[in-house]
Protein backbone atom coordinates (compact mmCIF):
# COMPACT_ATOMS: atom_id res chain seq x y z
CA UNK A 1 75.74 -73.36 -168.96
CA UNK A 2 74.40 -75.48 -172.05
CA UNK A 3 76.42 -76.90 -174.27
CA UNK A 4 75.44 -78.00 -177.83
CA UNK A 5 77.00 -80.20 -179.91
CA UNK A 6 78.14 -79.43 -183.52
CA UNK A 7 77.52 -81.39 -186.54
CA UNK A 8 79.19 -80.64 -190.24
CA UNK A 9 75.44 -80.78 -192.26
CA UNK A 10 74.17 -77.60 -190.12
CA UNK A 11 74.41 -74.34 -189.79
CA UNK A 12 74.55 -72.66 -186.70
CA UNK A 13 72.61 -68.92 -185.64
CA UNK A 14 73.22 -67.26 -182.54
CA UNK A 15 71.45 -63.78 -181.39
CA UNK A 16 73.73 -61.28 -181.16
CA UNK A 17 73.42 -58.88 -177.91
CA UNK A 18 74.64 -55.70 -178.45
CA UNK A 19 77.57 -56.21 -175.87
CA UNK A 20 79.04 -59.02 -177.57
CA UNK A 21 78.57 -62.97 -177.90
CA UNK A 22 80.82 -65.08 -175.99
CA UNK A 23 81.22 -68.45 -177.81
CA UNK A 24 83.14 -71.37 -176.33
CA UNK A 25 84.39 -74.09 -178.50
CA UNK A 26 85.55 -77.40 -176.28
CA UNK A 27 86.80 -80.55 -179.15
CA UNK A 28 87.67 -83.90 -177.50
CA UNK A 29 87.02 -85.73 -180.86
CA UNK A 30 90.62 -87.35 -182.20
CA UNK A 31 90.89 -84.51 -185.28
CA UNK A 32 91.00 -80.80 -185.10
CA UNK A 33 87.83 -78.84 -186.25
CA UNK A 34 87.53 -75.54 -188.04
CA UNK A 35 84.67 -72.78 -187.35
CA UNK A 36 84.21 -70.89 -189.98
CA UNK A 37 82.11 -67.50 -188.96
CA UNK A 38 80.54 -65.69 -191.62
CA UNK A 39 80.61 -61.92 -191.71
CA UNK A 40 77.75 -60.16 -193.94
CA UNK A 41 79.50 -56.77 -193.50
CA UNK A 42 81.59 -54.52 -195.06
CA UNK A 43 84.18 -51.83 -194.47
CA UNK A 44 84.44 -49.07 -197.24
CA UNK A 45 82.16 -50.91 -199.71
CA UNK A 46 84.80 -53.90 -199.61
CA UNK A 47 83.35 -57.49 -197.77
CA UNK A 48 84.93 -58.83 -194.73
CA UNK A 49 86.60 -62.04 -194.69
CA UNK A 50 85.05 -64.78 -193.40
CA UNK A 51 86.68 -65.60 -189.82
CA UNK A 52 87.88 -69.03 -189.09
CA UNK A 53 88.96 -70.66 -185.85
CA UNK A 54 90.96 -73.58 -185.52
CA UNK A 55 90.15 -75.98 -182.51
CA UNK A 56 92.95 -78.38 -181.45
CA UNK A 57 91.62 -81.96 -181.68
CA UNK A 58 91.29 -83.69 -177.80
CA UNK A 59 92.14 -81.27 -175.89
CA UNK A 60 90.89 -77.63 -178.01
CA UNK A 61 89.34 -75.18 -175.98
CA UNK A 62 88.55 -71.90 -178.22
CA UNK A 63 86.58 -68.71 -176.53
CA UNK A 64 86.17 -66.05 -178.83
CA UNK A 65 83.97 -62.58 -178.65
CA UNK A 66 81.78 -61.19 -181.51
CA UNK A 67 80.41 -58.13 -181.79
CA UNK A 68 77.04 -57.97 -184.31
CA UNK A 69 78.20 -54.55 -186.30
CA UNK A 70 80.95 -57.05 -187.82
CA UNK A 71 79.11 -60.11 -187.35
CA UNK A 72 75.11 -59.78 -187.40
CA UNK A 73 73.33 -61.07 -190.61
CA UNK A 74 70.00 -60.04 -191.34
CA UNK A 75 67.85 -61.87 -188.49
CA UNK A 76 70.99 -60.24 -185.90
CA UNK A 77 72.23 -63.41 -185.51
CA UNK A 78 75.54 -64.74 -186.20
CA UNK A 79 76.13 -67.53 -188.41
CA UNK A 80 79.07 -70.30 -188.25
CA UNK A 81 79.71 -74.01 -189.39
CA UNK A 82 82.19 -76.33 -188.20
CA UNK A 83 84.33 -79.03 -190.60
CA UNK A 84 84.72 -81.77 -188.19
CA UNK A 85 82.13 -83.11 -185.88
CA UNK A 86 83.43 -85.72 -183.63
CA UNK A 87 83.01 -85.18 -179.83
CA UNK A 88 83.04 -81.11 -180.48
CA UNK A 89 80.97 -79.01 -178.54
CA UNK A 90 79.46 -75.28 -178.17
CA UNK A 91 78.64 -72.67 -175.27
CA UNK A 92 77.00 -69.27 -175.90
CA UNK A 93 77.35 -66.70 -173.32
CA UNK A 94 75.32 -63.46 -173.89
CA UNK A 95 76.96 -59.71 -172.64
């Protein structure tokens, strides 16, 4: 498993598979960090919120599942930032 780290100037793409994306956020850093997952969809004509995800500060440890007929932008992949950047990390695990 390969973890990235996360810094607040990028943002991130992942590939969607079509069984789901596994991502798993691990934050050691002193102040809590929120992922914010864009989703280029929408239900009904209407868009879909954007999802965010709130990872405790030393000790946060986030997995969450996305599927890409909610999540997939153009390219497939899915697209998220983070607002904090100290000692906060990423795994991706493909379905």
């Amino acid at each position: 498993m390969t973890r990235t780290a996360l810094a607040t100037a990028d943002t991130y793409q992942v590939l969607l598979s079509p069984g789901g994306t596994t991502l798993n956020f691990v934050k050691t850093g002193a102040n809590e960090a929120t992922i914010t997952v864009v989703t280029p969809n929408t239900v009904d004509g209407l868009a879909i919120a954007e999802r965010t995800i709130v990872v405790a500060a030393t000790t946060g440890d986030v997995v969450a599942k996305f599927f890409p007929d909610v999540y997939a932008n153009g390219d497939g992949d899915l697209e998220f930032t983070t607002s904090e950047e100290t000692a906060i990390t990423c795994a991706v695990f493909q379905e």
